[in-house]
C-alpha atoms as a PDB file:
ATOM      1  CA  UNK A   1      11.561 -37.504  12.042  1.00  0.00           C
ATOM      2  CA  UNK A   2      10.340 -37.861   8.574  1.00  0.00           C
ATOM      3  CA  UNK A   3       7.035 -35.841   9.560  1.00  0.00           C
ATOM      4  CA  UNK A   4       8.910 -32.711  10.816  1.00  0.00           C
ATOM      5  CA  UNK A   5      11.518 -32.405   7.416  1.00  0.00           C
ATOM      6  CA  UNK A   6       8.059 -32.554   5.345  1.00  0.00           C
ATOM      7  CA  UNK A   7       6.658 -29.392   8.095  1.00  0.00           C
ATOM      8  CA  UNK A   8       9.634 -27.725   7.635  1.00  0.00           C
ATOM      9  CA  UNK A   9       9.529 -27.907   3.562  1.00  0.00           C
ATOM     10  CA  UNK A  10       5.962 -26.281   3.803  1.00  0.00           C
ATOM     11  CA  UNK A  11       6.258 -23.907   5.880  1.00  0.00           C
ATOM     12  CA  UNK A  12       9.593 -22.481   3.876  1.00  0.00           C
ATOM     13  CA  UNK A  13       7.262 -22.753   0.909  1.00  0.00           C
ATOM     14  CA  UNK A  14       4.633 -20.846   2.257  1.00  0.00           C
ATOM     15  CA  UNK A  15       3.608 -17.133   1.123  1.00  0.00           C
ATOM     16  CA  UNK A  16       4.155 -15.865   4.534  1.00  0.00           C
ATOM     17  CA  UNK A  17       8.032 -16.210   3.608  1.00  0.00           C
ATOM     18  CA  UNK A  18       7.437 -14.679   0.584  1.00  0.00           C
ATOM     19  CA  UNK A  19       8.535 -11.062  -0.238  1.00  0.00           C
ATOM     20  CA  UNK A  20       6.580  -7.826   1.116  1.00  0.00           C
ATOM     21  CA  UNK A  21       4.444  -6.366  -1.765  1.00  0.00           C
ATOM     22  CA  UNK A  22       1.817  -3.534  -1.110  1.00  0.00           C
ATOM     23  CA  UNK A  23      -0.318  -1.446  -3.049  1.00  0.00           C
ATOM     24  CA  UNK A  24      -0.050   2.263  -3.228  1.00  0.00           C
ATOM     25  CA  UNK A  25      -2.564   5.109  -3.941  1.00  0.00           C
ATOM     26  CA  UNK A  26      -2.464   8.369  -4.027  1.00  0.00           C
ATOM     27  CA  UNK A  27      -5.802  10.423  -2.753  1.00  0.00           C
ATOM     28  CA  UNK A  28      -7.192  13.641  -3.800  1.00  0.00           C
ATOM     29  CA  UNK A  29      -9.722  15.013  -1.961  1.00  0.00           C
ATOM     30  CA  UNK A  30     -12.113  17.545  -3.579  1.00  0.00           C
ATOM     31  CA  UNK A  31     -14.826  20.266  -1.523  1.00  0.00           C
ATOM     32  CA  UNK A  32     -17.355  18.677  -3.217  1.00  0.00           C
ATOM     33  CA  UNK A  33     -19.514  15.894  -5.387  1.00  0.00           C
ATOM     34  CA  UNK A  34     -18.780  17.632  -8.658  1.00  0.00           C
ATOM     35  CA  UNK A  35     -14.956  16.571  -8.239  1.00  0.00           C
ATOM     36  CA  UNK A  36     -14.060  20.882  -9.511  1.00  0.00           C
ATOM     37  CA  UNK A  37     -12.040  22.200  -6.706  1.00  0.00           C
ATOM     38  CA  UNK A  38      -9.211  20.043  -4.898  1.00  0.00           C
ATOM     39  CA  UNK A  39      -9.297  20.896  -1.200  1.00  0.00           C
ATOM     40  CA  UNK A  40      -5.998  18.580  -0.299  1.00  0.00           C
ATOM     41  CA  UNK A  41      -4.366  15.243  -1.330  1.00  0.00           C
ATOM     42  CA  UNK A  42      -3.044  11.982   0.914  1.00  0.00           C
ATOM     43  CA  UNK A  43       0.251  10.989  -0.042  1.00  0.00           C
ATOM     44  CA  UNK A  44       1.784   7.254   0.566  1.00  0.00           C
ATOM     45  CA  UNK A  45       4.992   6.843   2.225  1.00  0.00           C
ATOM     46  CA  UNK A  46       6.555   3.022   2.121  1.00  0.00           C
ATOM     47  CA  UNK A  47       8.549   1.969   5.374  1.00  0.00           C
ATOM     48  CA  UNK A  48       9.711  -1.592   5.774  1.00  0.00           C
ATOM     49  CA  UNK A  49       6.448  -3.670   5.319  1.00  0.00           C
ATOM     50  CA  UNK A  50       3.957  -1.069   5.257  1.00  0.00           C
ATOM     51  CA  UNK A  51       2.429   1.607   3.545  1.00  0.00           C
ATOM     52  CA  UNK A  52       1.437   5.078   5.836  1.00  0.00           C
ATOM     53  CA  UNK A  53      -0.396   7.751   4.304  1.00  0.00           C
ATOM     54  CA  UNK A  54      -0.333  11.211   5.124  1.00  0.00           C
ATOM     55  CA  UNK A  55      -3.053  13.817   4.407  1.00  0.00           C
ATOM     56  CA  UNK A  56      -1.674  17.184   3.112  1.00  0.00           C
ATOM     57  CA  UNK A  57      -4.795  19.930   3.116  1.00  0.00           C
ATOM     58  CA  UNK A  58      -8.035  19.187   3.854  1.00  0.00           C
ATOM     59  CA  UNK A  59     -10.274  15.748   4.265  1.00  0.00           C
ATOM     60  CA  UNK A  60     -13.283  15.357   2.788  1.00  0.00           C
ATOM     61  CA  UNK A  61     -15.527  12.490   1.441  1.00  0.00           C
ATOM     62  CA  UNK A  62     -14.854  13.173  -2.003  1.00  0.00           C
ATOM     63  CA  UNK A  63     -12.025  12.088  -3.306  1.00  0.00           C
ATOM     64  CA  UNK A  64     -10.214   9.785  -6.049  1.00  0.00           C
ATOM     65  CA  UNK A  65      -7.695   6.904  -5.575  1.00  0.00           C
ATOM     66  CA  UNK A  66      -5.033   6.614  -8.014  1.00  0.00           C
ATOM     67  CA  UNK A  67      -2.817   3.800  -8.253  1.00  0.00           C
ATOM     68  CA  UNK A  68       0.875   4.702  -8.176  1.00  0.00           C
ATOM     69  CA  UNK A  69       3.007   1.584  -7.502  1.00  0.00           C
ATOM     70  CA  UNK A  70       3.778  -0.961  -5.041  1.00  0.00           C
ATOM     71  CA  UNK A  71       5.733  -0.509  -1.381  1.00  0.00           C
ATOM     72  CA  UNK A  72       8.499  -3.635  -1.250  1.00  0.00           C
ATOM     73  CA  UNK A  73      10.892  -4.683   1.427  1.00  0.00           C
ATOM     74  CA  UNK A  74      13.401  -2.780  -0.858  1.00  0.00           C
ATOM     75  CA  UNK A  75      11.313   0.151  -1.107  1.00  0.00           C
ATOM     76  CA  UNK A  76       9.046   1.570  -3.958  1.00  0.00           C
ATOM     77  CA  UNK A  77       8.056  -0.376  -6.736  1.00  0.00           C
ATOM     78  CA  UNK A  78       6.706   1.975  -9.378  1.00  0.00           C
ATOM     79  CA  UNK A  79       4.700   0.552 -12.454  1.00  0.00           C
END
């Protein structure tokens, strides 16, 4: 009995139970290496533990991340 109340105490204190906390970036894509013309930008979007992103214009390989806040169980988290 004793061995299952100490289980029970860890696994409450564990950081699986702990609140939903995710980073969020915003991406902007350019046409080329030189970084001069933006050709489209992916946008986050926070649901209930998870972030989706959705591309508005066009993807390329050059782009920029920019940090923009945190998705939460209770929803955005800005900084």
């Amino acid at each position: 009995m004793t061995s299952l109340a100490v289980a029970s105490v860890f696994l409450s204190a564990s950081p699986a139970s702990a609140g939903y906390r995710e980073a969020a970036y915003v991406t902007t894509l350019y046409s080329d290496a030189s970084h001069t013309t933006v050709v489209g930008h992916i946008y986050p979007e926070c649901g209930w533990r998870y972030v989706q992103y959705h591309l508005v214009g066009t993807y390329t390989q050059y782009a920029t991340d920019e940090f923009v806040g945190y998705c939460t169980e209770n929803g955005w988290e800005p900084l």
